[in-house]
Protein backbone atom coordinates (compact mmCIF):
# COMPACT_ATOMS: atom_id res chain seq x y z
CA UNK A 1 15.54 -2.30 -4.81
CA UNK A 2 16.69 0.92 -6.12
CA UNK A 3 13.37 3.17 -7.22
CA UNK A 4 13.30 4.95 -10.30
CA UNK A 5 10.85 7.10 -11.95
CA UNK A 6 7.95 5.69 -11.71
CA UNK A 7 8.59 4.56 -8.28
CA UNK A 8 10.41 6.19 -5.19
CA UNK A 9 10.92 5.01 -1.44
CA UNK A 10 9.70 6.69 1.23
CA UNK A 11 10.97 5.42 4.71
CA UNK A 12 10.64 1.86 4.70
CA UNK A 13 7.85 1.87 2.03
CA UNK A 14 7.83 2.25 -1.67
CA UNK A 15 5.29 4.61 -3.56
CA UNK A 16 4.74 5.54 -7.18
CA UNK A 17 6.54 8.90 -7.42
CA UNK A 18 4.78 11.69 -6.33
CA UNK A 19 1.71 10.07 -5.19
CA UNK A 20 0.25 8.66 -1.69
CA UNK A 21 -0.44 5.07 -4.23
CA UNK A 22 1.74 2.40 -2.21
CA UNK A 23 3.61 -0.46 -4.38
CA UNK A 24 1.81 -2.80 -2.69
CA UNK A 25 -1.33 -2.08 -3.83
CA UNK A 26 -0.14 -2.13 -7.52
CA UNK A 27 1.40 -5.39 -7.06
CA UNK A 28 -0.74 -6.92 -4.91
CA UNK A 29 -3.73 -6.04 -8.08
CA UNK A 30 -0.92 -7.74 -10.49
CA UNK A 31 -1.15 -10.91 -8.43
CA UNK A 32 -5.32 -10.80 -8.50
CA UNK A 33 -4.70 -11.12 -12.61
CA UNK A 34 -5.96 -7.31 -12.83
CA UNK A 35 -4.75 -5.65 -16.21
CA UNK A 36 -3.39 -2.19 -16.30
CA UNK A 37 -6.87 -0.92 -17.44
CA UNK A 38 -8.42 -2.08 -14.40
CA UNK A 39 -5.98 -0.87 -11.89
CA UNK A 40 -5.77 2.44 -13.60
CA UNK A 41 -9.48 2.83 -13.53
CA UNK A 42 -9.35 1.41 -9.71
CA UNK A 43 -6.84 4.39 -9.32
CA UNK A 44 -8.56 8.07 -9.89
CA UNK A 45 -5.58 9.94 -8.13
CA UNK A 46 -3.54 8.47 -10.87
CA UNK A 47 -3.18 10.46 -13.80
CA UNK A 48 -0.27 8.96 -15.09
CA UNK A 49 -0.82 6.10 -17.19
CA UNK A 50 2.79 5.34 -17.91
CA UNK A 51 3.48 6.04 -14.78
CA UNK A 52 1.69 3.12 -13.43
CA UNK A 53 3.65 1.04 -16.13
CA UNK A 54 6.49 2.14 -15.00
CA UNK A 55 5.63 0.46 -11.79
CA UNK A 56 4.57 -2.36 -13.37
CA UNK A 57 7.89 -2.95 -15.34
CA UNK A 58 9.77 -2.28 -12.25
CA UNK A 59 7.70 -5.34 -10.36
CA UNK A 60 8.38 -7.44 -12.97
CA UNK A 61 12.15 -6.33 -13.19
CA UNK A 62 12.25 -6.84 -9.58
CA UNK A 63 9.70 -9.56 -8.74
CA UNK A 64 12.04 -11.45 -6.18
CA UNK A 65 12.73 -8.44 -4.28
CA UNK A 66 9.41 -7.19 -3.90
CA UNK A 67 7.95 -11.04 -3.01
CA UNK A 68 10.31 -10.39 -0.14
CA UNK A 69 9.32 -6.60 0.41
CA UNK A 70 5.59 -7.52 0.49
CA UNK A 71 6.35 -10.92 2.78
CA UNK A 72 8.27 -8.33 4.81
CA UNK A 73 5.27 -6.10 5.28
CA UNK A 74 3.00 -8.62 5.74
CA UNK A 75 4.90 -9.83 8.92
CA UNK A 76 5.00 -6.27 10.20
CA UNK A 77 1.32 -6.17 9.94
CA UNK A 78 0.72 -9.18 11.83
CA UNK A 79 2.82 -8.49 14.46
CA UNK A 80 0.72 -5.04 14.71
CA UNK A 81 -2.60 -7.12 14.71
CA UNK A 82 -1.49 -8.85 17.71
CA UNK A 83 -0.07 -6.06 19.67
CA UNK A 84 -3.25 -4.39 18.87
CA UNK A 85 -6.06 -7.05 18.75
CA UNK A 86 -9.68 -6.39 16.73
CA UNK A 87 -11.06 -6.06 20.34
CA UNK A 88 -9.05 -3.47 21.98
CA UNK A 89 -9.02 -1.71 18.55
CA UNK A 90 -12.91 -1.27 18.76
CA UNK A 91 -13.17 -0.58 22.36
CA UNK A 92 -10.25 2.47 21.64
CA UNK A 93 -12.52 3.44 18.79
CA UNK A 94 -15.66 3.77 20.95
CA UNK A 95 -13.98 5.44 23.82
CA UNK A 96 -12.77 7.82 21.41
CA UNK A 97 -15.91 8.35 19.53
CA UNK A 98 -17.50 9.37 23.23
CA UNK A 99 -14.83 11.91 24.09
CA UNK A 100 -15.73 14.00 20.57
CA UNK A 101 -19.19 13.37 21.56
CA UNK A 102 -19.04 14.78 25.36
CA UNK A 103 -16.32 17.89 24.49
CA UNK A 104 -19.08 18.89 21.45
């Protein structure tokens, strides 16, 4: 996918320009039926109305692409969930919660 304007890459991710907003998020709100209203109200870091339909246009424009981008994330997260299970997860959460608690 080649960004443009309204959306930029960022190491193996894609972004709306100048903003910490992901691509996925916008597109995975398209897919939920949400209308540009409601993901622009959803989005208070987002000034930029047009630039959100920017990002929409270029979803549409690319919509094979980013099926594949998001299916390609989506298997990266999974494989993270099971290298790092809910458990263990929790358990590093707690020990680390008791180690700001005993150096305070």
């Amino acid at each position: 996918m080649s960004p443009n304007k309204s959306v930029e890459q960022r190491g193996q991710g894609y972004y709306l320009a100048g903003t910490r907003i992901s691509l996925d998020s916008i597109a995975y709100a398209l897919r939920r039926g949400e209308t540009v209203e409601d993901i622009h109200a959803d989005l208070p870091a987002l000034s930029s109305r047009e630039k959100l339909e920017g990002a929409i246009a270029f979803i549409k424009e690319n919509q094979l692409e980013v099926d594949a981008y998001l299916a390609k994330n989506e298997r990266r997260w999974d494989e993270a969930r099971k290298l790092n299970p809910p458990e263990m997860v929790e358990k590093l959460q707690r020990y680390r919660a008791g180690q700001v608690l005993k150096s305070a």
